[in-house]
N, C-alpha and C. Protein backbone atom coordinates (compact mmCIF):
# COMPACT_ATOMS: atom_id res chain seq x y z
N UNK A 1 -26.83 -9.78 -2.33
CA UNK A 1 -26.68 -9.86 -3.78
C UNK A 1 -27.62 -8.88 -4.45
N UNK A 2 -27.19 -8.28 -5.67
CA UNK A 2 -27.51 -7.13 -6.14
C UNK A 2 -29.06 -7.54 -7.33
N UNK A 3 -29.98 -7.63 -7.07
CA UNK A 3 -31.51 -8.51 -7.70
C UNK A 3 -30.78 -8.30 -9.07
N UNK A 4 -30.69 -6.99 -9.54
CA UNK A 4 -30.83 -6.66 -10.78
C UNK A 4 -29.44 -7.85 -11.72
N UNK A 5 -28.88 -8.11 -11.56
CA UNK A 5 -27.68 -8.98 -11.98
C UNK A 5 -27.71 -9.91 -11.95
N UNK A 6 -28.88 -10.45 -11.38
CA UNK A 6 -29.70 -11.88 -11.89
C UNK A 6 -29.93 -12.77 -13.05
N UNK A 7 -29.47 -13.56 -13.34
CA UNK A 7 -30.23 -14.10 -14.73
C UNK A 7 -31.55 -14.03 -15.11
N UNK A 8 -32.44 -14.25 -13.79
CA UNK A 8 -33.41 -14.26 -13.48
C UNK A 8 -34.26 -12.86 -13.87
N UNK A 9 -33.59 -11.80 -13.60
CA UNK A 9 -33.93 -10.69 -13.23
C UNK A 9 -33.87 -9.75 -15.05
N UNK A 10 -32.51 -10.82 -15.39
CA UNK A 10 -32.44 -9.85 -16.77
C UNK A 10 -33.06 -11.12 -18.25
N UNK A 11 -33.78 -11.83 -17.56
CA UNK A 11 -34.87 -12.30 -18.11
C UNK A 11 -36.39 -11.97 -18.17
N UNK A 12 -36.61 -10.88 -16.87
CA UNK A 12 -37.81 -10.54 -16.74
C UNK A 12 -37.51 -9.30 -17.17
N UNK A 13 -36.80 -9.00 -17.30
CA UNK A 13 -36.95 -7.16 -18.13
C UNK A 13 -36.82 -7.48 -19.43
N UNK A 14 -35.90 -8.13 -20.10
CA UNK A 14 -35.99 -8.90 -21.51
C UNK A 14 -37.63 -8.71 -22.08
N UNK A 15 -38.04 -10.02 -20.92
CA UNK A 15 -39.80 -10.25 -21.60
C UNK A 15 -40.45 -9.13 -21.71
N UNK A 16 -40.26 -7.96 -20.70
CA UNK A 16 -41.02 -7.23 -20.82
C UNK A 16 -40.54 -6.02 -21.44
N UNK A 17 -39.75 -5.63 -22.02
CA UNK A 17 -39.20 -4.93 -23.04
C UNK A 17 -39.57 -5.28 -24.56
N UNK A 18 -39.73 -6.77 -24.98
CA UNK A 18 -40.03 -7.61 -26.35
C UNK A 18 -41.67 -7.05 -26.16
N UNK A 19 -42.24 -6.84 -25.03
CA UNK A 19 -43.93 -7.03 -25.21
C UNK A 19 -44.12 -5.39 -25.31
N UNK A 20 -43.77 -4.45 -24.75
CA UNK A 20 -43.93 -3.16 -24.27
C UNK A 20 -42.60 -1.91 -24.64
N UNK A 21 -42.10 -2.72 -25.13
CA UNK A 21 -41.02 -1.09 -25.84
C UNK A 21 -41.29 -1.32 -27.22
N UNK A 22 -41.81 -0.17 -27.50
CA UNK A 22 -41.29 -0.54 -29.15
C UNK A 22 -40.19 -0.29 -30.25
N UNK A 23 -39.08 0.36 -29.47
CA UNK A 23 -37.65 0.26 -29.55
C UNK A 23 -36.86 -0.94 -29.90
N UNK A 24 -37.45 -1.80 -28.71
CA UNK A 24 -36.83 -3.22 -28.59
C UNK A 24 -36.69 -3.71 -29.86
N UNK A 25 -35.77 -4.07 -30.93
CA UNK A 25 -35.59 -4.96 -31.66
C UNK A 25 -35.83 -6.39 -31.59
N UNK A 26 -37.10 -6.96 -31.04
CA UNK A 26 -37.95 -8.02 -30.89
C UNK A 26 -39.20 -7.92 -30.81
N UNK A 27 -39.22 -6.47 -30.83
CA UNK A 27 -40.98 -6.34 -30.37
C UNK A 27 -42.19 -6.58 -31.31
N UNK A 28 -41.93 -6.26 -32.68
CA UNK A 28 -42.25 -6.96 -33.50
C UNK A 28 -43.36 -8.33 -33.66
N UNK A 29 -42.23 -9.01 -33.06
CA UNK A 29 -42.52 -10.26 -32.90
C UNK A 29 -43.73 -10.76 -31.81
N UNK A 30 -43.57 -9.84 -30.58
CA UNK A 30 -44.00 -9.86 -29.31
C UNK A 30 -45.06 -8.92 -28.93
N UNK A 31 -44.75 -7.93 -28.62
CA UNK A 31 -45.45 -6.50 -28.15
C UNK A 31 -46.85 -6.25 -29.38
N UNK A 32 -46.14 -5.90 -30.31
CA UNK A 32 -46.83 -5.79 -31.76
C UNK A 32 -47.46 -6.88 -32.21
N UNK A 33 -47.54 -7.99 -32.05
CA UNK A 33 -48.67 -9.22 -32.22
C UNK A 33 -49.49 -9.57 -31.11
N UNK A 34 -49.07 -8.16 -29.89
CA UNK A 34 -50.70 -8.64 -28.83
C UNK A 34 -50.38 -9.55 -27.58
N UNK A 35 -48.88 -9.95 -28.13
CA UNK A 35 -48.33 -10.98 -26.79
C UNK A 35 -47.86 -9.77 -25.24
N UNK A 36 -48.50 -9.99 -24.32
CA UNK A 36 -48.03 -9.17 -23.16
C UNK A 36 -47.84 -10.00 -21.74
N UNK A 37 -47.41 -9.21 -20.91
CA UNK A 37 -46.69 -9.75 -20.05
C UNK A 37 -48.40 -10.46 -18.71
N UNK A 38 -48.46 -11.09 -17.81
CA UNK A 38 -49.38 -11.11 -16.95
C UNK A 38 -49.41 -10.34 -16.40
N UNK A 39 -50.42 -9.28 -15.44
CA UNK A 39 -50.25 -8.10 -14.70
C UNK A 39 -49.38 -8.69 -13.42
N UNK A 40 -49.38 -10.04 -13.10
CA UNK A 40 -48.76 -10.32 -11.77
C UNK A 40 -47.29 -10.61 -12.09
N UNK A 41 -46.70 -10.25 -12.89
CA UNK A 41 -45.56 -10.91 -13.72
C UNK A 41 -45.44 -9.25 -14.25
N UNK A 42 -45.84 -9.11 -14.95
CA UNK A 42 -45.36 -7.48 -15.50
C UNK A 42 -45.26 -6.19 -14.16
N UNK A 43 -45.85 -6.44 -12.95
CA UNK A 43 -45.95 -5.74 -11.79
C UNK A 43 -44.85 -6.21 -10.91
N UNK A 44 -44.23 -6.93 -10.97
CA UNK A 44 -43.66 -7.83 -9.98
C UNK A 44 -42.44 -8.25 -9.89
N UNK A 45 -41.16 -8.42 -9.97
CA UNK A 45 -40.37 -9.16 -10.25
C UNK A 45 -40.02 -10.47 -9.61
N UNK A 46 -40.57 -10.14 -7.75
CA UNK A 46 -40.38 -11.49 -6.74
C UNK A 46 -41.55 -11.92 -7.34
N UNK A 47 -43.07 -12.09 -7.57
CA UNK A 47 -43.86 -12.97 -7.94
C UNK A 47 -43.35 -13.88 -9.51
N UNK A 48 -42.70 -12.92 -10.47
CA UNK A 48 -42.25 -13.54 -11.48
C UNK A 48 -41.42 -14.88 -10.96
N UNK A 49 -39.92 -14.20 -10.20
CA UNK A 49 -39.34 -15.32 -9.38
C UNK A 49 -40.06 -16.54 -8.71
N UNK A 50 -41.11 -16.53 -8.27
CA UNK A 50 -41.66 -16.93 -7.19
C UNK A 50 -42.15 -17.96 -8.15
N UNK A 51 -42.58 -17.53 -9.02
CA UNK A 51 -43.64 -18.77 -10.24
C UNK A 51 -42.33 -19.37 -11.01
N UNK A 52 -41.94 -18.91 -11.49
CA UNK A 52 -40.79 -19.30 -12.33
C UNK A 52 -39.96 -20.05 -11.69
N UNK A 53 -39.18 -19.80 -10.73
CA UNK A 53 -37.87 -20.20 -9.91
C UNK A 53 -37.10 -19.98 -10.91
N UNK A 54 -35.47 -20.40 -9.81
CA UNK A 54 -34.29 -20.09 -10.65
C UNK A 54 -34.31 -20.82 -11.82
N UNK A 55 -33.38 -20.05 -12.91
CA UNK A 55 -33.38 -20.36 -13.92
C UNK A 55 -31.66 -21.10 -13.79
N UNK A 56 -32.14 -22.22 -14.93
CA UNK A 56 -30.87 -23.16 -14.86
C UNK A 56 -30.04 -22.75 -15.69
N UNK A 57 -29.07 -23.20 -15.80
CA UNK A 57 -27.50 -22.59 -16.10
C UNK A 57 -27.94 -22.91 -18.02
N UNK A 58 -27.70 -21.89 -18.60
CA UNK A 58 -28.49 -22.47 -20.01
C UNK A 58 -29.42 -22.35 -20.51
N UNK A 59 -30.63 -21.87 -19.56
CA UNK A 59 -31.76 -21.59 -20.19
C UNK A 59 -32.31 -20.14 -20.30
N UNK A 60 -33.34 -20.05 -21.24
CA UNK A 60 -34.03 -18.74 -21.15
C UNK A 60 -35.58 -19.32 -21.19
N UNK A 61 -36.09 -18.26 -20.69
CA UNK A 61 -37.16 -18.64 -20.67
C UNK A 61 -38.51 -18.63 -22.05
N UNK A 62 -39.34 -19.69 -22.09
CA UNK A 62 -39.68 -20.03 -23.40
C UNK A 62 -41.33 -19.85 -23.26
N UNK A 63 -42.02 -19.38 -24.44
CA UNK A 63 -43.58 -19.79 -24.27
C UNK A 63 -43.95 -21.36 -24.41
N UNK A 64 -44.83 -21.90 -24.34
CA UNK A 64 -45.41 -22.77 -24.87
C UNK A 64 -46.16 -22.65 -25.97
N UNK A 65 -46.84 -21.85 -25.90
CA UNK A 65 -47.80 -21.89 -26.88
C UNK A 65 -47.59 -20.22 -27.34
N UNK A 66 -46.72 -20.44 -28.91
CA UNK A 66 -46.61 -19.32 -29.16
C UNK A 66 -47.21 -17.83 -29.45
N UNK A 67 -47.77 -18.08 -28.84
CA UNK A 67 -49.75 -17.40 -29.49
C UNK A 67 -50.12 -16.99 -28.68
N UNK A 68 -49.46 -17.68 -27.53
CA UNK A 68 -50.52 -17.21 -26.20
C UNK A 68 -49.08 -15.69 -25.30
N UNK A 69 -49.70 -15.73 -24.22
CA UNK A 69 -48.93 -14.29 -23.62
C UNK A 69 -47.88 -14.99 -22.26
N UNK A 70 -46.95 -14.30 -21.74
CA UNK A 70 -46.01 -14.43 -20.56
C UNK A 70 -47.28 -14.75 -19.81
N UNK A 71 -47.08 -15.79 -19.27
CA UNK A 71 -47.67 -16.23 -17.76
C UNK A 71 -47.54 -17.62 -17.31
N UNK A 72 -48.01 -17.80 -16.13
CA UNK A 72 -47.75 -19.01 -15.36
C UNK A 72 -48.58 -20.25 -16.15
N UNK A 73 -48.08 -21.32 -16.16
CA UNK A 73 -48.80 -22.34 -17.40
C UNK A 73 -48.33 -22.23 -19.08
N UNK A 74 -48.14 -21.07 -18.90
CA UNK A 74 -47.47 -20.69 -20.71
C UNK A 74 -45.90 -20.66 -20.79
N UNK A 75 -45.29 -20.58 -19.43
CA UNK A 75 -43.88 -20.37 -19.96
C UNK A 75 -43.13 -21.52 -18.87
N UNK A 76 -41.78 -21.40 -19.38
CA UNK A 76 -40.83 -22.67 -18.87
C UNK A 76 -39.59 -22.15 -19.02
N UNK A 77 -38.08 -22.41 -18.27
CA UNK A 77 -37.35 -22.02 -18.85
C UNK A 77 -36.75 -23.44 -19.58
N UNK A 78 -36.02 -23.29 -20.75
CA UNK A 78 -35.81 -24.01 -21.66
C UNK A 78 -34.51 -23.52 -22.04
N UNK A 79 -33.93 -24.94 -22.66
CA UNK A 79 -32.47 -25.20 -23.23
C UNK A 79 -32.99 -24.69 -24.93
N UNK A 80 -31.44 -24.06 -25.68
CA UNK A 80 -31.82 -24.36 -27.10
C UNK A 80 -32.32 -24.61 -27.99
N UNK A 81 -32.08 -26.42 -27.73
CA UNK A 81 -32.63 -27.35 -28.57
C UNK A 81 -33.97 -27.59 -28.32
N UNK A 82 -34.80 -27.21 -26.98
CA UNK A 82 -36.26 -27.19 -26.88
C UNK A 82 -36.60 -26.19 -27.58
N UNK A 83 -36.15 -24.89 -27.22
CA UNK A 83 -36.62 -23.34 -27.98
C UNK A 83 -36.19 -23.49 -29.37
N UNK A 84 -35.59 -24.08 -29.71
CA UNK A 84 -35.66 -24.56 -31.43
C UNK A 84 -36.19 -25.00 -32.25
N UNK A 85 -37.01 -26.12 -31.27
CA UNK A 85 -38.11 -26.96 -31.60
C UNK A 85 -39.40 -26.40 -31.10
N UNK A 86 -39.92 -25.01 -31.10
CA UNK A 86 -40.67 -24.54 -30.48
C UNK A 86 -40.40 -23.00 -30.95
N UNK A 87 -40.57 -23.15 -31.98
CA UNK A 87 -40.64 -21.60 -33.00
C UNK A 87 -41.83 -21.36 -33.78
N UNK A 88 -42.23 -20.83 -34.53
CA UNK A 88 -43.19 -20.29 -35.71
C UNK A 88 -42.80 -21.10 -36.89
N UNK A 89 -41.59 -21.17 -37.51
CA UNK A 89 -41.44 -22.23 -38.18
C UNK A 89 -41.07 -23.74 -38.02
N UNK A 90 -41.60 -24.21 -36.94
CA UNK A 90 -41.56 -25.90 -36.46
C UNK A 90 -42.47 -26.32 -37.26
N UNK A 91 -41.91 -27.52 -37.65
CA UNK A 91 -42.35 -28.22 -38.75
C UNK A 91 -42.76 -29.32 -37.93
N UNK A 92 -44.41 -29.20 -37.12
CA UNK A 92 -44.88 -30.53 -36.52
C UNK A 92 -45.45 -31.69 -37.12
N UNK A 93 -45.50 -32.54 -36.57
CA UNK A 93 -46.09 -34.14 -36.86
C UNK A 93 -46.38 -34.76 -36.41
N UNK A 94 -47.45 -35.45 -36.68
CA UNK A 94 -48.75 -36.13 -35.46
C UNK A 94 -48.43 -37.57 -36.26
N UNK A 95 -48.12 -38.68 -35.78
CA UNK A 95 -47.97 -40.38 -35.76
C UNK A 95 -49.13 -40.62 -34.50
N UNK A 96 -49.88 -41.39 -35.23
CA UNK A 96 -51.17 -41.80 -34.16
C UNK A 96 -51.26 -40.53 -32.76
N UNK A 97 -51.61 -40.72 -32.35
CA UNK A 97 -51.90 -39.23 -31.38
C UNK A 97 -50.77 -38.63 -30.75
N UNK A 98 -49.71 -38.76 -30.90
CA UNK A 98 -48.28 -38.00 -30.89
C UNK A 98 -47.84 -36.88 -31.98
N UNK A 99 -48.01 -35.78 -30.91
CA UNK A 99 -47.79 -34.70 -31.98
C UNK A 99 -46.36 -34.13 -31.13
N UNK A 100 -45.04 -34.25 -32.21
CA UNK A 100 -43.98 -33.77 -32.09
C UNK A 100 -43.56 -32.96 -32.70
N UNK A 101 -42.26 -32.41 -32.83
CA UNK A 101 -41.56 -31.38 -33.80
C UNK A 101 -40.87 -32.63 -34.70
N UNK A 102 -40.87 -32.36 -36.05
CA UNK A 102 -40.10 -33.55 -36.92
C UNK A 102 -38.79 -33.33 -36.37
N UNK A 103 -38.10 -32.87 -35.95
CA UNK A 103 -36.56 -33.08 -35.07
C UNK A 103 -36.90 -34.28 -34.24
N UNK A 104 -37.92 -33.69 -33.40
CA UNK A 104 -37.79 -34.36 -32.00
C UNK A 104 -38.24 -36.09 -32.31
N UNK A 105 -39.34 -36.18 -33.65
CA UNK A 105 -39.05 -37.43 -34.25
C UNK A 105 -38.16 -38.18 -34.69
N UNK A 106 -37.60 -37.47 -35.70
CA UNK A 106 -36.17 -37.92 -35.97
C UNK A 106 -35.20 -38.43 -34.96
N UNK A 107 -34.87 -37.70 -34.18
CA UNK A 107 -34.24 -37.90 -33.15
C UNK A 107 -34.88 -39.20 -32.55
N UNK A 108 -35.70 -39.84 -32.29
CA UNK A 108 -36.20 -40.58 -31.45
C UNK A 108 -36.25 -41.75 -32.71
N UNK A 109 -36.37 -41.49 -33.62
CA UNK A 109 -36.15 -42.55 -34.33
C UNK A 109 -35.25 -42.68 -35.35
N UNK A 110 -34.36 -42.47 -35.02
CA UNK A 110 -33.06 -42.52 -35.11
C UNK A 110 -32.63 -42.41 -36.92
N UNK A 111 -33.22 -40.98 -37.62
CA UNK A 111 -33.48 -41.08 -38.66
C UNK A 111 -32.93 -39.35 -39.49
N UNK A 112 -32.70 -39.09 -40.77
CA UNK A 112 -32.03 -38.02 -40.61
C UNK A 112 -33.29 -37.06 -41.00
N UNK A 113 -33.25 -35.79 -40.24
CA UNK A 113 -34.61 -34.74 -40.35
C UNK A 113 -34.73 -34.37 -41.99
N UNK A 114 -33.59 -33.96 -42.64
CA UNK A 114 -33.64 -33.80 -44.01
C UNK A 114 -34.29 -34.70 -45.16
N UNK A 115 -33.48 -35.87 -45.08
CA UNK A 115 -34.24 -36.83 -45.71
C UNK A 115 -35.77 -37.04 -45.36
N UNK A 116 -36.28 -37.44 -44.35
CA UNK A 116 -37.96 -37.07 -43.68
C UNK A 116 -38.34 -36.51 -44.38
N UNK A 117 -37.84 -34.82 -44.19
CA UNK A 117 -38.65 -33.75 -44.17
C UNK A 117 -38.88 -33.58 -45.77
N UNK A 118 -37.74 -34.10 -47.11
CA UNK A 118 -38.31 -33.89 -48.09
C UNK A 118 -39.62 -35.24 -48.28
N UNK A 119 -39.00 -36.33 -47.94
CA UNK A 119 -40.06 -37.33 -48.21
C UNK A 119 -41.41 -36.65 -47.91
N UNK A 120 -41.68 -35.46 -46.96
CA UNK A 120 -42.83 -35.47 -47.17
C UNK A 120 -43.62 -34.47 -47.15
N UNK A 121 -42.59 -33.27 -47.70
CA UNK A 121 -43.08 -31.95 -48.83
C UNK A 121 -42.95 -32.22 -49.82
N UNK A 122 -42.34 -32.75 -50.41
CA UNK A 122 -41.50 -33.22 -51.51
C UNK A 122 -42.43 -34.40 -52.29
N UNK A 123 -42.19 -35.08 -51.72
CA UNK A 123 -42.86 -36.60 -52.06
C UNK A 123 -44.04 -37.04 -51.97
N UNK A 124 -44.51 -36.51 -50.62
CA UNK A 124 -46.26 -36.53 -50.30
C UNK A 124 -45.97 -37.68 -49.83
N UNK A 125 -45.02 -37.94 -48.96
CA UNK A 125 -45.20 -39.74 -48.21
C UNK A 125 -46.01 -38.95 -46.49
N UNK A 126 -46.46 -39.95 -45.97
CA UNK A 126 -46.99 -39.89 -44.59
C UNK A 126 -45.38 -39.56 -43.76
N UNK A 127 -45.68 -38.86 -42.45
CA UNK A 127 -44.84 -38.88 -41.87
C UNK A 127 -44.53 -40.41 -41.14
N UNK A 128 -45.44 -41.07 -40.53
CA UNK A 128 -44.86 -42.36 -40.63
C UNK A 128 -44.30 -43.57 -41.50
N UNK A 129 -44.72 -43.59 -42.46
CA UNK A 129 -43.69 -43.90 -43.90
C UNK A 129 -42.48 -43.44 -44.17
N UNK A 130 -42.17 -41.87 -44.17
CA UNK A 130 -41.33 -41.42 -44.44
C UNK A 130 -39.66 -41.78 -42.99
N UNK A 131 -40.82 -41.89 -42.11
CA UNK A 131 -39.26 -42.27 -40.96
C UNK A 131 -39.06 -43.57 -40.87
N UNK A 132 -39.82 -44.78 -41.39
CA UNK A 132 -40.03 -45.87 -40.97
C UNK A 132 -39.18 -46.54 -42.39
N UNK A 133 -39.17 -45.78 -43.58
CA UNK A 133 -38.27 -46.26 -44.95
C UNK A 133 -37.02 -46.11 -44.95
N UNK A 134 -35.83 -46.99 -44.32
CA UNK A 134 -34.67 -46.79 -44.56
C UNK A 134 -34.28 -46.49 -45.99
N UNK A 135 -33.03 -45.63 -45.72
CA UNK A 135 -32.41 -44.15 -47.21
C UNK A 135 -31.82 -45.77 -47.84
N UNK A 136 -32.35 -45.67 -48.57
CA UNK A 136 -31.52 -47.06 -49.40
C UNK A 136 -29.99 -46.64 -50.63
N UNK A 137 -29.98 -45.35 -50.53
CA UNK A 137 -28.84 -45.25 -51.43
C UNK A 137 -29.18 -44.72 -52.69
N UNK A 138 -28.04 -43.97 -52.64
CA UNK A 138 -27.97 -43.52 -54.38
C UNK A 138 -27.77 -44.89 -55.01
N UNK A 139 -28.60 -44.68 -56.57
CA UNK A 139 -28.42 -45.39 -57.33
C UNK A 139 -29.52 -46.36 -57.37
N UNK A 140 -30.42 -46.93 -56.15
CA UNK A 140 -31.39 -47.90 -55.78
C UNK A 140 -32.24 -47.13 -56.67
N UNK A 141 -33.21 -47.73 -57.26
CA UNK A 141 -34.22 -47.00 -57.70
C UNK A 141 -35.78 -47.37 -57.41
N UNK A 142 -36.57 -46.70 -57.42
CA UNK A 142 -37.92 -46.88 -57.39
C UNK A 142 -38.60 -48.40 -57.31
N UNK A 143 -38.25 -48.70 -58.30
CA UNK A 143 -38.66 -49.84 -59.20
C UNK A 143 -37.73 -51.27 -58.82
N UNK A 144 -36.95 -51.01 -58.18
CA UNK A 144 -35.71 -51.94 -57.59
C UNK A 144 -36.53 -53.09 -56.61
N UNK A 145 -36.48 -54.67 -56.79
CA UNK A 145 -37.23 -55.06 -55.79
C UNK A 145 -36.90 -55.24 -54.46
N UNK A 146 -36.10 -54.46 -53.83
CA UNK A 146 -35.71 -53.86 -52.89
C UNK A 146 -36.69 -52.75 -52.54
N UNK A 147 -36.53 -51.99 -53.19
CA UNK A 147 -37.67 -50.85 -53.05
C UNK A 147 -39.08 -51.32 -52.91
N UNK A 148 -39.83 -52.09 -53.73
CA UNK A 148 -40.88 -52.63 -53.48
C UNK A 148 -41.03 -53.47 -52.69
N UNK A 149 -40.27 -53.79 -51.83
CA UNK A 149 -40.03 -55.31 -50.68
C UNK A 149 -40.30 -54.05 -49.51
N UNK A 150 -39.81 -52.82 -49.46
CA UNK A 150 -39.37 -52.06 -48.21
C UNK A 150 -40.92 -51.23 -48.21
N UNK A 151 -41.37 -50.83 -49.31
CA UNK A 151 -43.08 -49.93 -49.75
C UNK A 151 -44.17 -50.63 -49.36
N UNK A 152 -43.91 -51.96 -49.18
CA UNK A 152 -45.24 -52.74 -49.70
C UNK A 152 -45.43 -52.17 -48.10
């Protein structure tokens, strides 16, 4: 099998094109903010493989910590909806020592991200207030003792 036709393979030239061309229409983001590849990872393509393993049907590969550079401990390959929740504009939130992406809250508590997310730019409610107050409806108001039964 031909390396280069790899998923694998056209994931590691990807990364290292975003960090080191400045052609690349990503570099910007990457190259130009200081993010670079590991020398054992930018030298290498079987050691890249070797740390990484195959990549699953779906994923690309993701930083962790957006700040930090390509290397072993910093990257993962990842679905979508992880690399979605794991951008520059993630909107995180810490509930007692749980720090999530407000999606990945929502989601888990079974609540809609929009509504949340104004309750609490918007409103100045806590993020645990804001997921824990069922949407009571147009028309309910503030002052409704419904509303004050659900606040207290």
């Amino acid at each position: 099998m031909n390396v280069t036709k790899t998923p694998e393979y056209r994931s590691w030239k990807g990364m290292k094109a975003r960090c080191y061309n400045p052609n690349d229409p990503y570099f910007s983001r990457y190259g130009a903010r200081g993010i670079v590849v590991c020398p054992r990872w930018r030298d290498s393509f079987p050691a890249f493989l070797e740390d990484m393993g195959e990549r699953p049907p779906g994923f690309s590969i993701d930083r962790i910590n957006l700040d930090g550079d390509y290397e072993l401990g910093n990257c993962r390959w990842a679905g979508i909806k992880e690399q979605n929740r794991n951008r520059s504009d993630t909107f995180w939130v810490t509930i007692g020592s749980e720090r999530k992406s407000l999606a990945e809250w929502c989601d888990i508590k079974g609540v809609s991200y929009r509504l949340v997310r104004k309750r609490i730019r918007e409103m100045g409610w806590s993020p645990a207030q804001a997921m824990a107050m069922p949407n009571l409806g147009v028309g309910r108001r503030r002052t409704s003792p419904q509303w004050k039964a659900l606040a207290a």
